[in-house]
Protein backbone atom coordinates (compact mmCIF):
# COMPACT_ATOMS: atom_id res chain seq x y z
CA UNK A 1 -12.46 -64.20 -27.88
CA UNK A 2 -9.87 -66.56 -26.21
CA UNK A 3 -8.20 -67.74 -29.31
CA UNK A 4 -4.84 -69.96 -28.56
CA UNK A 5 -1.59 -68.17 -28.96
CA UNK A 6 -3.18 -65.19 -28.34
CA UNK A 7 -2.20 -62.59 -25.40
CA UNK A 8 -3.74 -59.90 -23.50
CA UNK A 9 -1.95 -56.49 -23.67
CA UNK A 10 -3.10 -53.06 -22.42
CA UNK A 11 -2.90 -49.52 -22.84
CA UNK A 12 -3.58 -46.94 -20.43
CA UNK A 13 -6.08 -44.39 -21.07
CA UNK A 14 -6.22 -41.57 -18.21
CA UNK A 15 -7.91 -39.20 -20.15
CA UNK A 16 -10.59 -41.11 -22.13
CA UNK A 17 -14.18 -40.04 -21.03
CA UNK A 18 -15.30 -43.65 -20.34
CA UNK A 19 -12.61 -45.71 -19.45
CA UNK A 20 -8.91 -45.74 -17.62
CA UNK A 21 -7.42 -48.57 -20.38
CA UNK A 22 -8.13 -50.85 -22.56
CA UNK A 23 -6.94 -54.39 -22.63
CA UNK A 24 -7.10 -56.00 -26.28
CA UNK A 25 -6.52 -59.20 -27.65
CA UNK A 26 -3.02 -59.50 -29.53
CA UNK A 27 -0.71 -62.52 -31.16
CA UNK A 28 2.58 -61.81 -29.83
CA UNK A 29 5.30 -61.86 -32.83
CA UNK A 30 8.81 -62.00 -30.56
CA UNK A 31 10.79 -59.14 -29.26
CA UNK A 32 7.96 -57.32 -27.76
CA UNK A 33 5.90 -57.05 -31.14
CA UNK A 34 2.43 -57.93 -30.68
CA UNK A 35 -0.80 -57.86 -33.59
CA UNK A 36 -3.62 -56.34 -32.16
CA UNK A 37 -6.18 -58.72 -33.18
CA UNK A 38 -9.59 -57.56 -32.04
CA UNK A 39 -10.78 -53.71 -32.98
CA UNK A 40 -10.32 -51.48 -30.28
CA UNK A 41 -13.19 -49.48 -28.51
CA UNK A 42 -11.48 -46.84 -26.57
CA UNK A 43 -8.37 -46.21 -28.11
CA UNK A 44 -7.35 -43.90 -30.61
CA UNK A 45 -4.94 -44.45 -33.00
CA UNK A 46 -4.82 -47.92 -32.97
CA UNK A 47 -6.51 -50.52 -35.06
CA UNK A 48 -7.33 -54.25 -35.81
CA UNK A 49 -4.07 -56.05 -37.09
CA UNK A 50 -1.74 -52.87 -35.88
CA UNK A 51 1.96 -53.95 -35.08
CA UNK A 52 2.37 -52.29 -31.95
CA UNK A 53 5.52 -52.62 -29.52
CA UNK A 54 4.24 -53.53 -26.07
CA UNK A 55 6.12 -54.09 -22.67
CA UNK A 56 5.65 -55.12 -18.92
CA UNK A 57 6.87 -53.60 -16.12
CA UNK A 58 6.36 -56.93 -14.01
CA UNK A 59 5.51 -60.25 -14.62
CA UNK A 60 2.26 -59.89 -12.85
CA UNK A 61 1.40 -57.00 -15.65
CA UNK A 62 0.06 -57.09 -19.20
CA UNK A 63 1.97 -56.00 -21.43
CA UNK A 64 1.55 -52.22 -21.88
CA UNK A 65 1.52 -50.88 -25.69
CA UNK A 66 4.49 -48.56 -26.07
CA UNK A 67 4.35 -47.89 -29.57
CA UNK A 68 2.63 -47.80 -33.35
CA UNK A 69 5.37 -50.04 -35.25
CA UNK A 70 3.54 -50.90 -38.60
CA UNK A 71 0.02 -49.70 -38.91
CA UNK A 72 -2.45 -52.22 -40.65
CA UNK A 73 -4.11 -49.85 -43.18
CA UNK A 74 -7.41 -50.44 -41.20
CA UNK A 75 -9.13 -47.90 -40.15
CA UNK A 76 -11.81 -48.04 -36.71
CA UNK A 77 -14.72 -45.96 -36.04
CA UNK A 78 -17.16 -46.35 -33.23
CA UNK A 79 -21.23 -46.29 -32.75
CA UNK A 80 -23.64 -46.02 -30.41
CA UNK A 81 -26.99 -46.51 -31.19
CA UNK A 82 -30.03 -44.11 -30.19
CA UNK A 83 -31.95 -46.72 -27.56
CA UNK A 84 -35.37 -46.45 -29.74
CA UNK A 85 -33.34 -48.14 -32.11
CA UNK A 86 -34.09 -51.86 -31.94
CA UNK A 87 -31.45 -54.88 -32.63
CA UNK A 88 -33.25 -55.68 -35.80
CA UNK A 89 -33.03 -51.99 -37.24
CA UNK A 90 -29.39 -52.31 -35.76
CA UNK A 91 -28.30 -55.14 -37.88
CA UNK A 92 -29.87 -53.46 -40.83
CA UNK A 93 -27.49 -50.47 -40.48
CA UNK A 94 -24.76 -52.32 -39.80
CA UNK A 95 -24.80 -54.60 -42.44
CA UNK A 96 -25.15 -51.87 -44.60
CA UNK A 97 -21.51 -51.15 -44.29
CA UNK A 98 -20.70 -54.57 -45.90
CA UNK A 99 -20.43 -53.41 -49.16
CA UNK A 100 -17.58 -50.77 -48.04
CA UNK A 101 -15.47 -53.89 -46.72
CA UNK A 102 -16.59 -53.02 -42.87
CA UNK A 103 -17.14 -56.17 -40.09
CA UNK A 104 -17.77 -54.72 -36.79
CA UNK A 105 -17.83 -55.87 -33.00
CA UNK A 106 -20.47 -55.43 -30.10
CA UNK A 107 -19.31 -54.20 -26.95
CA UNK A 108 -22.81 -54.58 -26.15
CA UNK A 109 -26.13 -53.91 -26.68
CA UNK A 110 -25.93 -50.25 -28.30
CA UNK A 111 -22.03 -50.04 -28.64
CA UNK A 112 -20.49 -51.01 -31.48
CA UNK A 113 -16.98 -50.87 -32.96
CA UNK A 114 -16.21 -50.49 -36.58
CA UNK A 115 -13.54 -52.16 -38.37
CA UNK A 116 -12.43 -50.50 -42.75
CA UNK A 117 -10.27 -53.14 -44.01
CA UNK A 118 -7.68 -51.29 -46.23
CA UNK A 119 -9.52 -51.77 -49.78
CA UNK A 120 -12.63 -49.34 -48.12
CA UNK A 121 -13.55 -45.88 -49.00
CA UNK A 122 -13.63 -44.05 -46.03
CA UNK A 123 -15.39 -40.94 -47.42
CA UNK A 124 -18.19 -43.23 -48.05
CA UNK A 125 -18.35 -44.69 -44.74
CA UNK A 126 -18.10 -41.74 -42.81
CA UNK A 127 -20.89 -40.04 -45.10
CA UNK A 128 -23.10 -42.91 -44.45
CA UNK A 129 -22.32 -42.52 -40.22
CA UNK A 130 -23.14 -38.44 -40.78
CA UNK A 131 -26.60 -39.43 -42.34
CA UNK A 132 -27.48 -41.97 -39.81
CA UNK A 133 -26.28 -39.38 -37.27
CA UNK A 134 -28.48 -36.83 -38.51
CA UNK A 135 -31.70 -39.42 -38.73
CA UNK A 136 -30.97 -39.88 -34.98
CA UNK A 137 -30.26 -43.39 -35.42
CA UNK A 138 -26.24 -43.06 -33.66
CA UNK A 139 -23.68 -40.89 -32.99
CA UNK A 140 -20.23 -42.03 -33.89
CA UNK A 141 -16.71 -41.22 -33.56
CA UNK A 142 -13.41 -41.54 -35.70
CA UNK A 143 -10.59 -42.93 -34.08
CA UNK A 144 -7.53 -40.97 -35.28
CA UNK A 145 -5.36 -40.23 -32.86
CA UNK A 146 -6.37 -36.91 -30.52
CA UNK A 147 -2.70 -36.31 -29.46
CA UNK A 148 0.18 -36.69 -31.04
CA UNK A 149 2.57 -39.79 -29.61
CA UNK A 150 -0.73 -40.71 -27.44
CA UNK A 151 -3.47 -43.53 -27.83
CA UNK A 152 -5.32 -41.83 -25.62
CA UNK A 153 -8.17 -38.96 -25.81
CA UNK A 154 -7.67 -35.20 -25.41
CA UNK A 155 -6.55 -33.81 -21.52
CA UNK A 156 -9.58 -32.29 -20.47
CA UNK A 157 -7.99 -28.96 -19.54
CA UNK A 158 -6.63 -28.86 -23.03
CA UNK A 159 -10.38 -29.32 -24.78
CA UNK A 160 -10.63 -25.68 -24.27
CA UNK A 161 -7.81 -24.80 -25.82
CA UNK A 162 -8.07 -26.97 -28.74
CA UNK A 163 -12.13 -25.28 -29.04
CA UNK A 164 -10.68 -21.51 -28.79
C-alpha cells in the first residue's frame, strides 16, 4: 500500500516476541495527528483508523506514535494458520468472518491480521477463532493492550509475575 497523501509512522516495540517496531501506513491530519490506515500486526492497542499523536525526533526519522488520541471503535485480532492448512481452506475461514463485518490483511502466507469494524460482535468472532483454534486450523491473538500506557507486549521478566 503506497496510497498518495499517505505517511509512514512507527512505533517501537522492544518487548514484542517477533519484532522491535512496527511501521504502519497513516494519513497525517496536522499538528502531529495521524490515521492509522492499515491494521496493525504487532502492536497492541492500536487499530485500523486509530487517531494517534505521533512525533519525530529528526527529520531523518518516522514519525514515532506517542499516543491513543481517538480510538476508531475497530477492534484487531491476529492469525496464524497451522501449515497443513492450504490457501484455499484459508480463504474459506477467512471469509467466514464476513458476515461479522471483518476484512483482514496478509502479512504473508500463514499470517494474517484481522480487522472488526465497529458494527461487529466480538463475542462472536472470538468464539469462532476459539473453535478454529481447537480444530487446529490457527492460533490467534487479541490485540488489547498488554500494558497500560504501552503499544507494546508484556516485559518478559514481568510474564512471570503476571502468571503467579
Amino acid at each position: 500500500m503506497n496510497e498518495e497523501g499517505l505517511e509512514k509512522i512507527h512505533i517501537d516495540l522492544p518487548n514484542h516476541w517477533v519484532v522491535g517496531g512496527e511501521s504502519m501506513w497513516a494519513e497525517p491530519l496536522g499538528n502531529d495527528l495521524f490515521q492509522i490506515e492499515n491494521v496493525p500486526f504487532y502492536a497492541y492497542g492500536l487499530n485500523f483508523k486509530d487517531i494517534v499523536r505521533a512525533t519525530s525526533d529528526s527529520e531523518e526519522l518516522k514519525p514515532e506514535i506517542r499516543e491513543l488520541i481517538k480510538p476508531s471503535g475497530r477492534r484487531t485480532f491476529r492469525i496464524c494458520f497451522k501449515s497443513q492448512v492450504s490457501r484455499e481452506q484459508q480463504e474459506v475461514i477467512l471469509e467466514s468472518f464476513f458476515e461479522h463485518h471483518v476484512s483482514y490483511e496478509r502479512a504473508d502466507d500463514i499470517y494474517v491480521a484481522l480487522d472488526m469494524k465497529p458494527e461487529g460482535d466480538y463475542q462472536a468472532v472470538f468464539d469462532k477463532l476459539e473453535s478454529y483454534q481447537e480444530q487446529y486450523f490457527i492460533g490467534f491473538e487479541t490485540c488489547e493492550a498488554r500494558v497500560e500506557g504501552s503499544f507494546d507486549d508484556v516485559p518478559e521478566d514481568d510474564e512471570d509475575i503476571m502468571e503467579a
